[in-house]
Protein backbone atom coordinates (compact mmCIF):
# COMPACT_ATOMS: atom_id res chain seq x y z
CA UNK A 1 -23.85 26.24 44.00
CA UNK A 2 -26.72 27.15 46.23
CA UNK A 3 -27.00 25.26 49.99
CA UNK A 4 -29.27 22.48 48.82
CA UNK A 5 -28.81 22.05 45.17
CA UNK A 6 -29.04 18.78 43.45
CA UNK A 7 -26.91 20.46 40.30
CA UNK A 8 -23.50 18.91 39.80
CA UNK A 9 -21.06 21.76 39.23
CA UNK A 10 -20.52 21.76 35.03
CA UNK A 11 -16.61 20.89 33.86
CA UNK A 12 -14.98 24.73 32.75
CA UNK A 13 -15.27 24.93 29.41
CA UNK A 14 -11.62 25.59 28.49
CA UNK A 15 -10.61 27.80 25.09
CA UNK A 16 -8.77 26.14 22.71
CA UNK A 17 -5.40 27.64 22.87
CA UNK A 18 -3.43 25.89 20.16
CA UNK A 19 -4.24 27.72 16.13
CA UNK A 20 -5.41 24.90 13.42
CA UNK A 21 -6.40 22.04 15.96
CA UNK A 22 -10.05 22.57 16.35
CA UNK A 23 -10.14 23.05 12.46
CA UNK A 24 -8.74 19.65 12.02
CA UNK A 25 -11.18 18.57 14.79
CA UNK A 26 -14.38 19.86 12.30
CA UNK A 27 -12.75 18.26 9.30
CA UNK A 28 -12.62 14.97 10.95
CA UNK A 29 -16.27 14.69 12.09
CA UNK A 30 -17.72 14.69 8.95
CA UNK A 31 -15.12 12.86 6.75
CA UNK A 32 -16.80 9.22 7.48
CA UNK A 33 -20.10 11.50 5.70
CA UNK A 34 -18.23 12.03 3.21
CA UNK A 35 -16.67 8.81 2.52
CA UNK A 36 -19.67 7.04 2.63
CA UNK A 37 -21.90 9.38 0.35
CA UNK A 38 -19.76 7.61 -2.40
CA UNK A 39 -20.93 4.59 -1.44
CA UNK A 40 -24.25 3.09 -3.18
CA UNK A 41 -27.08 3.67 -0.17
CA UNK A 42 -27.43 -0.09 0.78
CA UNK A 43 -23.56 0.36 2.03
CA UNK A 44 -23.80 3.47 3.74
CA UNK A 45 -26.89 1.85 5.75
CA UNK A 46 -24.27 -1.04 6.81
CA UNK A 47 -23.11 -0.90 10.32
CA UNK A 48 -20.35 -2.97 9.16
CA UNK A 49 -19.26 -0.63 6.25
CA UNK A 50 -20.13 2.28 8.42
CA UNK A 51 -17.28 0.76 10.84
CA UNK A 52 -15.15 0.07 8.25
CA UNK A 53 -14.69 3.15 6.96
CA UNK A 54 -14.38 4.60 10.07
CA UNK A 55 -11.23 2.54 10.38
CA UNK A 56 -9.87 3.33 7.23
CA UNK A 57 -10.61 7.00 8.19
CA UNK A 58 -8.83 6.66 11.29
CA UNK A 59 -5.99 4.83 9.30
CA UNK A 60 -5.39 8.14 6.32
CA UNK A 61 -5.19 10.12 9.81
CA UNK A 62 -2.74 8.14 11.23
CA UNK A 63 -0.84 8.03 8.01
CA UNK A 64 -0.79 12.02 7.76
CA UNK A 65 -0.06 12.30 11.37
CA UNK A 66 3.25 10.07 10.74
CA UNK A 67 3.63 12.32 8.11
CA UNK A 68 3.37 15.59 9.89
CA UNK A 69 5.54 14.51 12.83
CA UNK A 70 8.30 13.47 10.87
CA UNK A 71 8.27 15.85 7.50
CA UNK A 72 11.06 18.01 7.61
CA UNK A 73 12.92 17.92 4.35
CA UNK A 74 16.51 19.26 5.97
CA UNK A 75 16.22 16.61 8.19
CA UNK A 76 14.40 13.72 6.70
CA UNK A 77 13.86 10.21 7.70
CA UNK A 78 11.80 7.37 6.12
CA UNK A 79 8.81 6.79 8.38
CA UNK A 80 5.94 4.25 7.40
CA UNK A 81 4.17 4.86 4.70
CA UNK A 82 1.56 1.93 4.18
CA UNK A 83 1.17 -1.06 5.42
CA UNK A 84 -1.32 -3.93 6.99
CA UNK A 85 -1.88 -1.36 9.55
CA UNK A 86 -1.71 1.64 7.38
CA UNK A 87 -4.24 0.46 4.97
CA UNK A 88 -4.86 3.01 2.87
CA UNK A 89 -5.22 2.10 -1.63
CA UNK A 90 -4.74 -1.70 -1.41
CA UNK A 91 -0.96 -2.01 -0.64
CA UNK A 92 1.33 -4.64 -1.86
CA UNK A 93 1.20 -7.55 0.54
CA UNK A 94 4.82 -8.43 -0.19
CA UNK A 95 6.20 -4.43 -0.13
CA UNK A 96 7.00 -2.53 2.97
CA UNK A 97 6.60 1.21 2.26
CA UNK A 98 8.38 3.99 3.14
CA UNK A 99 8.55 7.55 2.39
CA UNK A 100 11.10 11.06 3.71
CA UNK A 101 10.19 13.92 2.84
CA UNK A 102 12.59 16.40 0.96
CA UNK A 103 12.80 19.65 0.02
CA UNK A 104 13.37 20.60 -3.56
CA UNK A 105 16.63 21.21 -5.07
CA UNK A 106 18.41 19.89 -1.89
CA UNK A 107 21.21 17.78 -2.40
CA UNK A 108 20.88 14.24 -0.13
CA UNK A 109 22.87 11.44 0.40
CA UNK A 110 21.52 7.87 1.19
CA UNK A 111 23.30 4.95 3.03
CA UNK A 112 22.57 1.68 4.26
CA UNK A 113 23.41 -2.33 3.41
CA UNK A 114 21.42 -3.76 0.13
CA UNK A 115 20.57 -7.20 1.51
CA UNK A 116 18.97 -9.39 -1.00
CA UNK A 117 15.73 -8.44 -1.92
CA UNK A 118 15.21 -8.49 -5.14
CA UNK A 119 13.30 -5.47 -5.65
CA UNK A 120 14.27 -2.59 -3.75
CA UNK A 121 13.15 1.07 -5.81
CA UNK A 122 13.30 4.45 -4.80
CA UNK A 123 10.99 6.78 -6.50
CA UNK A 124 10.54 10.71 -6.44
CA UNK A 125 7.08 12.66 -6.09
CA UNK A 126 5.85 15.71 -6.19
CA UNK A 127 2.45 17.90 -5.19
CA UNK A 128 -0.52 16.06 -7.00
CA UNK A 129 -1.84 18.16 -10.05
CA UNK A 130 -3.36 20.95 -8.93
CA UNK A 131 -6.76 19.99 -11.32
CA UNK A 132 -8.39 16.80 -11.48
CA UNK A 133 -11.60 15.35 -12.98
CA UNK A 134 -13.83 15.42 -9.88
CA UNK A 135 -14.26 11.77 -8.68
CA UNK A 136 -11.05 10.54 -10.72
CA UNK A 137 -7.81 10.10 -7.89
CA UNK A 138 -5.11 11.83 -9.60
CA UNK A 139 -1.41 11.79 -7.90
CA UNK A 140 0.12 12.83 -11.10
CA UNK A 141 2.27 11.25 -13.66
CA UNK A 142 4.90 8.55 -13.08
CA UNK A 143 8.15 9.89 -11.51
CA UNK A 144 11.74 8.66 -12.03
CA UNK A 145 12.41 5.85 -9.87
CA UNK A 146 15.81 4.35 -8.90
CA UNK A 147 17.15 1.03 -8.16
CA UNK A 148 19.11 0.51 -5.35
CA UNK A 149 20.28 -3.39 -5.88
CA UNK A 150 22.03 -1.45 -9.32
CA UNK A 151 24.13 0.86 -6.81
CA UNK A 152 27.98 -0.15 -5.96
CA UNK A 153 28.51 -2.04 -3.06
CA UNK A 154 31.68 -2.45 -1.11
CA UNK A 155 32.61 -5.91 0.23
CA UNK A 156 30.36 -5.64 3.07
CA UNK A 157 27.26 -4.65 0.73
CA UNK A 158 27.03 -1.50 1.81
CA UNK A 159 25.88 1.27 -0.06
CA UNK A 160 26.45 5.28 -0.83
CA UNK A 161 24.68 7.89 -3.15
CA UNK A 162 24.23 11.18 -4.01
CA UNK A 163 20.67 13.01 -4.61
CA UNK A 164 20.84 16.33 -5.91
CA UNK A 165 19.18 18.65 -8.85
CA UNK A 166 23.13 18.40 -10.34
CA UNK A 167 25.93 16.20 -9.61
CA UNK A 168 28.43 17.44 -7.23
CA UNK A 169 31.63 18.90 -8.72
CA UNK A 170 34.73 16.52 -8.78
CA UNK A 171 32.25 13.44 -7.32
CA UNK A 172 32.87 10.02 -8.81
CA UNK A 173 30.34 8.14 -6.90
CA UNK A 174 26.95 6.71 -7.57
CA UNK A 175 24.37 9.84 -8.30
CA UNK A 176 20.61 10.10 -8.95
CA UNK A 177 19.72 13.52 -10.57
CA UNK A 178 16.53 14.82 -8.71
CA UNK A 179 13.80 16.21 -10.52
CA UNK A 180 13.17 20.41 -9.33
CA UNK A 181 9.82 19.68 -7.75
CA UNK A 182 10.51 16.26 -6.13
CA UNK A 183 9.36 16.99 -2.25
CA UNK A 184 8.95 12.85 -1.02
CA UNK A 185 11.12 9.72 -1.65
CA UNK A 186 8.93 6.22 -1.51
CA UNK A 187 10.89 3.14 -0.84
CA UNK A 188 9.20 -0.11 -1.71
CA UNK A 189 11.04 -3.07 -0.52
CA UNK A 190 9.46 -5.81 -2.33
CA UNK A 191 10.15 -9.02 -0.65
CA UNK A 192 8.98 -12.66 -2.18
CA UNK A 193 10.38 -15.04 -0.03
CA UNK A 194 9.55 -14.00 3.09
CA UNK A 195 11.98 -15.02 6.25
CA UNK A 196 14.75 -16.14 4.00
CA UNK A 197 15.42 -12.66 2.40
CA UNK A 198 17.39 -10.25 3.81
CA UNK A 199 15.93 -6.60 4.25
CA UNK A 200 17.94 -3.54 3.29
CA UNK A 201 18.91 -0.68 5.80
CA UNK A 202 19.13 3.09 4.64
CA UNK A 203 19.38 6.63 6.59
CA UNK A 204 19.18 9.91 4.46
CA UNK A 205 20.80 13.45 5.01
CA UNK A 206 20.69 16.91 3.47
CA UNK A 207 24.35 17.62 2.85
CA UNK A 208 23.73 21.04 1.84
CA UNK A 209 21.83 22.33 5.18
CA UNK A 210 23.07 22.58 8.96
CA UNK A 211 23.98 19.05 10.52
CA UNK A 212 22.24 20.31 13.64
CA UNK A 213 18.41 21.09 13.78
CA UNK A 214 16.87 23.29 15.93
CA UNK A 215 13.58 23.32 17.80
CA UNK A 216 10.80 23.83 14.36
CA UNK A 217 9.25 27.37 14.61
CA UNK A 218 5.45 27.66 16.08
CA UNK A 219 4.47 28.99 12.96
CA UNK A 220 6.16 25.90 10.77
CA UNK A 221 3.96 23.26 13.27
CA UNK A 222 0.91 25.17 12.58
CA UNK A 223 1.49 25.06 9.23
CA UNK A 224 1.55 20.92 9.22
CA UNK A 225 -1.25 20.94 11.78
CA UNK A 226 -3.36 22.95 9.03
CA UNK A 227 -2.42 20.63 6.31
CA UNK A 228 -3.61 17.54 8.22
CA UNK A 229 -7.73 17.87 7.71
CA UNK A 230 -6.65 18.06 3.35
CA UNK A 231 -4.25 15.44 3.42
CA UNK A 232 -6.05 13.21 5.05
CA UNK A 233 -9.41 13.74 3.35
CA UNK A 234 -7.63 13.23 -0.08
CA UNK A 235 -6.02 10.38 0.92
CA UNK A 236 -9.16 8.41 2.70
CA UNK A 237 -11.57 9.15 -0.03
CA UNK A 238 -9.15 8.75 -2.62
CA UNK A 239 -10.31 5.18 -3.36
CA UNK A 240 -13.03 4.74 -1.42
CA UNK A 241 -15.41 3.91 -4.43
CA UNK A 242 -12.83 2.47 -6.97
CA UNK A 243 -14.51 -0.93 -6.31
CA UNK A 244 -18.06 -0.01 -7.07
CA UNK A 245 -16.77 1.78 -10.19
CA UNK A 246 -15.43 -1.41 -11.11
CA UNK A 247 -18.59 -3.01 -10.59
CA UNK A 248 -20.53 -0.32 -12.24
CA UNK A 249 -18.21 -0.88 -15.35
CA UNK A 250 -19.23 -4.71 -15.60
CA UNK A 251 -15.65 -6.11 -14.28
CA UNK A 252 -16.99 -8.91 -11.60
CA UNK A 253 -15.69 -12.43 -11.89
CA UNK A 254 -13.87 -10.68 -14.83
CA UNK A 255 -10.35 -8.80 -14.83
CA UNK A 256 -9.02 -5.63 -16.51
CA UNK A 257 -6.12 -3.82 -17.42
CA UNK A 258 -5.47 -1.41 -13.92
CA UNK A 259 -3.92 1.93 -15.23
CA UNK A 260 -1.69 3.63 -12.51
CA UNK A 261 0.13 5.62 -15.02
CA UNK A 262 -1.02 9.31 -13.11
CA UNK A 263 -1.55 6.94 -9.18
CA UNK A 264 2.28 6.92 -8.68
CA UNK A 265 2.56 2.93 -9.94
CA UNK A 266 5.98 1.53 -10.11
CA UNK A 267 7.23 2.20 -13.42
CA UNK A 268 7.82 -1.40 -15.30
CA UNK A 269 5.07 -2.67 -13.17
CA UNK A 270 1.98 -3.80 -15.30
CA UNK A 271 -1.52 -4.24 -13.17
CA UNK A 272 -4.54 -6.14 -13.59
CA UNK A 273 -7.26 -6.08 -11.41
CA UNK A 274 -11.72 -6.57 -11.19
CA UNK A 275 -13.81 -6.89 -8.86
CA UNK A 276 -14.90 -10.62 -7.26
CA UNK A 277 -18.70 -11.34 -5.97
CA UNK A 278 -19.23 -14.80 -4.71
CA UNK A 279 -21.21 -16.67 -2.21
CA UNK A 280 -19.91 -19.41 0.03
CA UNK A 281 -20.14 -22.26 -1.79
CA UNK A 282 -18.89 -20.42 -5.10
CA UNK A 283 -15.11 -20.16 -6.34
CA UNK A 284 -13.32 -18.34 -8.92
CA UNK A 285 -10.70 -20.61 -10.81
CA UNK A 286 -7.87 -17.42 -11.95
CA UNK A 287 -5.43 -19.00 -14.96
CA UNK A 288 -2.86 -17.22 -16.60
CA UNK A 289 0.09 -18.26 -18.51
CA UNK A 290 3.57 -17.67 -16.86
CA UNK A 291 5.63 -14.93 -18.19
CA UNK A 292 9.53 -16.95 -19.30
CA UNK A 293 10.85 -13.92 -17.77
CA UNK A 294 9.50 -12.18 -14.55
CA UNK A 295 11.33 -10.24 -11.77
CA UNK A 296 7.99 -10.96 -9.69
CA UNK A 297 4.64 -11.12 -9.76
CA UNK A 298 2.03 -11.55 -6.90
CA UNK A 299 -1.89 -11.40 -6.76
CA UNK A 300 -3.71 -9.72 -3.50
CA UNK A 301 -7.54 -9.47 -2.39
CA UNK A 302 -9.23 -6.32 -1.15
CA UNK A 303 -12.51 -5.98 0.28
CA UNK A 304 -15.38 -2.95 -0.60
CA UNK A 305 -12.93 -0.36 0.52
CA UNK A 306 -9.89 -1.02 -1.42
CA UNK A 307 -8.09 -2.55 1.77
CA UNK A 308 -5.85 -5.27 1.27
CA UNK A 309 -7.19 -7.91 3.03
CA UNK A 310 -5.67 -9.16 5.97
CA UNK A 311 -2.51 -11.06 4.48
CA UNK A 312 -0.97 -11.53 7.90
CA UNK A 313 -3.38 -13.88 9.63
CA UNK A 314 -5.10 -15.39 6.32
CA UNK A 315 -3.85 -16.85 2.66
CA UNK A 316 -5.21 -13.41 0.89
CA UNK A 317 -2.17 -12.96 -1.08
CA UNK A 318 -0.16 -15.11 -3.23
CA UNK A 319 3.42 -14.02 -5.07
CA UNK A 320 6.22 -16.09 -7.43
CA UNK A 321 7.44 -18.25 -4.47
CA UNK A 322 4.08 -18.90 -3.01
CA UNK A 323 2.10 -19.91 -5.97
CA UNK A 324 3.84 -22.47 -8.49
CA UNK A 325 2.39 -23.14 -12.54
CA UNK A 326 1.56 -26.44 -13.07
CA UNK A 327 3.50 -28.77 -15.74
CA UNK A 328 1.58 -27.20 -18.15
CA UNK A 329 3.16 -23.52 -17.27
CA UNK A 330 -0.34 -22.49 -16.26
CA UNK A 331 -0.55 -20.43 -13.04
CA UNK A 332 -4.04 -21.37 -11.37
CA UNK A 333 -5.03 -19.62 -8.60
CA UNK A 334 -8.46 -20.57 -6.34
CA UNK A 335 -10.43 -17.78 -4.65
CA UNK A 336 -13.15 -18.54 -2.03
CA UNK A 337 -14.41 -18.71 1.35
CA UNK A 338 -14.01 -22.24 2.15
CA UNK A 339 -10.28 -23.75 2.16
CA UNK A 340 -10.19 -26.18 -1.03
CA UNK A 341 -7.50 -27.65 -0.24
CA UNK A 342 -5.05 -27.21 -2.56
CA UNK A 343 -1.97 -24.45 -2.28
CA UNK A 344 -2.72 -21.53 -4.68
CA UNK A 345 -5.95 -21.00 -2.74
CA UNK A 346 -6.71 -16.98 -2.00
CA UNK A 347 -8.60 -16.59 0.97
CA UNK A 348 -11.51 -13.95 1.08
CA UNK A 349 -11.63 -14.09 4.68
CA UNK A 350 -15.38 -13.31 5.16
CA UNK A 351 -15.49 -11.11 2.23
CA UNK A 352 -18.01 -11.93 -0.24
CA UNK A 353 -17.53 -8.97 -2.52
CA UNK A 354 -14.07 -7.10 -2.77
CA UNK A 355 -10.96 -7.23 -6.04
CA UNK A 356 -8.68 -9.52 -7.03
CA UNK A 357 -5.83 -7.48 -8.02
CA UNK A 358 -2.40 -8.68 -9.73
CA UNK A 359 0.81 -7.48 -11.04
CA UNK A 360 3.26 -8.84 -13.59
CA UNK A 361 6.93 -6.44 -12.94
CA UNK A 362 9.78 -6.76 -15.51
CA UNK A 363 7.89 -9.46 -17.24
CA UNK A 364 8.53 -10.37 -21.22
CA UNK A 365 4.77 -10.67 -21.34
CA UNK A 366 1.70 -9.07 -19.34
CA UNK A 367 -1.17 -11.70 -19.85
CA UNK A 368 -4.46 -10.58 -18.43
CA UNK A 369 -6.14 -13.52 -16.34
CA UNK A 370 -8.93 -15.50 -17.38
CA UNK A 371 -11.39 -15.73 -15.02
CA UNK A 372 -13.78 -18.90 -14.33
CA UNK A 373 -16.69 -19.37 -11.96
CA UNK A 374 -17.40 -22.53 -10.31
CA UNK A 375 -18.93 -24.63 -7.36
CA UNK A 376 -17.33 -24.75 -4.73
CA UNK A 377 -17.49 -28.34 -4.39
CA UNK A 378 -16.64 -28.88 -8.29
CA UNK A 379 -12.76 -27.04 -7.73
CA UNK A 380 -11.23 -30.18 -7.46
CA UNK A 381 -12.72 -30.99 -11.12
CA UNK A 382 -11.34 -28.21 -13.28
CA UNK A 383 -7.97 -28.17 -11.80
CA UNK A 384 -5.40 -30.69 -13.11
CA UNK A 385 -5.49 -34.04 -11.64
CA UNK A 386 -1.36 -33.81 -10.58
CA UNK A 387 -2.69 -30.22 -7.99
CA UNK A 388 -1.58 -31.31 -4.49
CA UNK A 389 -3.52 -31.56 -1.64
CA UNK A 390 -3.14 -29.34 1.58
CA UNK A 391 -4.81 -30.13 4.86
CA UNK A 392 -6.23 -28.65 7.64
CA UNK A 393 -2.96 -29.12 9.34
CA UNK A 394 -0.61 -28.14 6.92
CA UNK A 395 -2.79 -24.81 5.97
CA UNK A 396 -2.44 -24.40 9.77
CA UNK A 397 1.05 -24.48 9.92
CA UNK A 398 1.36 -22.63 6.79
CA UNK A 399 -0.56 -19.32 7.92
CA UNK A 400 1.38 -19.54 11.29
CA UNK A 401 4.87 -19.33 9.28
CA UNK A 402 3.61 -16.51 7.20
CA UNK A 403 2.69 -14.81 10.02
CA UNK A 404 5.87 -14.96 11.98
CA UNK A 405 7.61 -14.26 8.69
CA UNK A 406 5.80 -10.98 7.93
CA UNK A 407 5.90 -10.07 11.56
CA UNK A 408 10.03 -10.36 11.21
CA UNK A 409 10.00 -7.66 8.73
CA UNK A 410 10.69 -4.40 9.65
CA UNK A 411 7.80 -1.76 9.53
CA UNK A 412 9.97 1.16 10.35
């Protein structure tokens, strides 16, 4: 700089040394673009959408990133998969989600205690089909899926079992075959009553690869550095317009049958879902006739996105120990803005348009919902004179327990 000169002396401009990261750099400054050109044009003008999908962007990066630090199939862990945080494709407000990589044809063992949840499953996947029908998310067909609370426990109710493409020779223990091109276990942990059950433990090893693991190869963290700008773009734009397609197909204020047959669903799961459009003095009055026999069933909220809404701090989900038939046997289920005051309320939190999503697993029957809208004010009419009344206080207290509850659970 010259004796004089009012110019502040530019920052270096520094090469980028490390291979793959300014590539995922690009690839992220233009994926909120793309999510949003599949958004009608009065959303992608929103500065509220706009900011929304930058979160959810921001939350399929975080989800691969987990992913990429942790994915090493001859040493695998579970790390998060989804979760409140995590919200990526609406998930389960009672299920914590995990996932390990694996590598195929390894052989694996898996240990932990069961506790007493009563849905625990452990399903393989594999590499998503490698064509799709453009604008059609496609994670491939329904993979086996294994339930731990039907392993052996000893005394202390702890467990021990085998994965591999073959059962070991001379083993008498509990053994999952694994399919050839399995490359990811997802544990869902499906608790209903939250705070009272107890959560399961597990820890997974390759038997058939070097206890020890050495520092990964340069070459091995470019290669999950490169995969990072895909993944993550598949995953954030994967259901970004699933609930305008609902629209577009006429399901608001009405529900339909929800077919996750090739979206990795839980096999023996049956889904219903449509999208919801009401103002704030408008409710929708969800009835349904109680399956005799259910392992569980739960209904959710989403907003415009396809992310759960907030479960933690509002009444936006609602499973078999938190919503109760009436005498009749008829589950009815309120969803508004405005507390009604009664318990099976769902709470849109500020959402006027969004899904109401629900799932019937193990049930004897899979009724679809009927689906009634009403004043807000007239809610108290259509529902059965016995429906109890919740105050402000109670619905308080309530929402605090649920949060401390949820909060107890373990996310890793």
């Amino acid at each position: 700089m010259t004796a004089g000169s009012t110019h502040a002396a530019q920052p270096e401009q520094l090469p980028n040394a490390v291979a793959g990261w300014d590539e995922l750099i690009d690839a992220m400054r233009d994926l909120p673009g793309r999510m949003l050109a599949k958004l009608p044009a009065a959303a992608r003008s929103d500065p509220q959408m706009q900011q929304e999908i930058g979160r959810l962007a921001l939350a399929a990066l975080a989800a691969c990133t987990i992913d990429a630090l942790g994915s090493d199939g001859d040493h695998p862990s579970f790390v998060p998969q989804i979760n409140h945080i995590l919200n990526i494709g609406q998930p389960n407000a009672d299920t914590s989600y995990r996932s390990a990589r694996i590598t195929p044809g390894g052989t694996y063992r898996l240990r932990g205690r069961r506790g007493s949840l009563r849905m625990v499953r452990i399903a393989q996947s594999g590499p998503p089909p490698a064509h799709t029908t453009p604008g059609q998310p496609n994670l491939g067909p329904q993979r086996i899926d294994h339930d731990v609370n039907a392993l052996r426990c000893t005394a202390d109710g702890c467990f021990d079992v085998i994965l591999s493409p073959s059962r070991p020779t001379g083993y008498e223990g509990d053994w999952w075959p694994l399919q050839p091109t399995a490359n990811r276990l997802l544990l869902r942990m499906v608790s209903a009553d939250w705070g009272k059950e107890i959560e399961p433990t597990f820890s997974i090893e390759r038997l058939d690869a070097p206890v020890q693991r050495p520092s990964p190869p340069a070459a091995e963290l470019e290669r999950r550095l490169r995969a990072l700008p895909s993944a993550t773009a598949f995953i954030a734009q994967m259901f970004v317009d699933h609930v305008q397609r609902l629209r577009d197909e006429g399901f608001i204020n009405k529900l339909k049958v929800f077919d996750v047959s090739q979206l990795g669903g839980l096999a023996g799961q049956f889904y219903y879902e449509g999208a919801y459009d009401l103002r704030d003095d408008e409710a929708l009055i969800i009835e349904a006739k109680v399956p005799e026999k259910c392992l569980y069933r739960s209904l959710i909220l989403t907003n415009d996105l396809y992310e759960t809404t907030d479960w933690y701090n509002n009444q936006s989900s609602l499973n078999d120990t938190q919503a109760l038939p009436d005498r009749d046997g008829i589950l009815r289920v309120v969803v508004c803005a405005l507390d009604p005051g009664v318990p099976n309320w769902l709470d849109t939190a500020g959402y006027q348009t969004g899904v109401v999503q629900g799932r019937w697993a193990e049930c004897d029957t899979q009724p679809i919902p009927s689906v009634v809208k009403v004043a807000w004010a007239d809610v108290r009419k259509v529902l059965p004179v016995e429906t109890p009344s919740v105050t402000r206080e109670q619905r308080e207290s309530l929402i605090r327990a649920r949060r401390t509850a949820l909060q107890h659970r373990p996310l890793w």
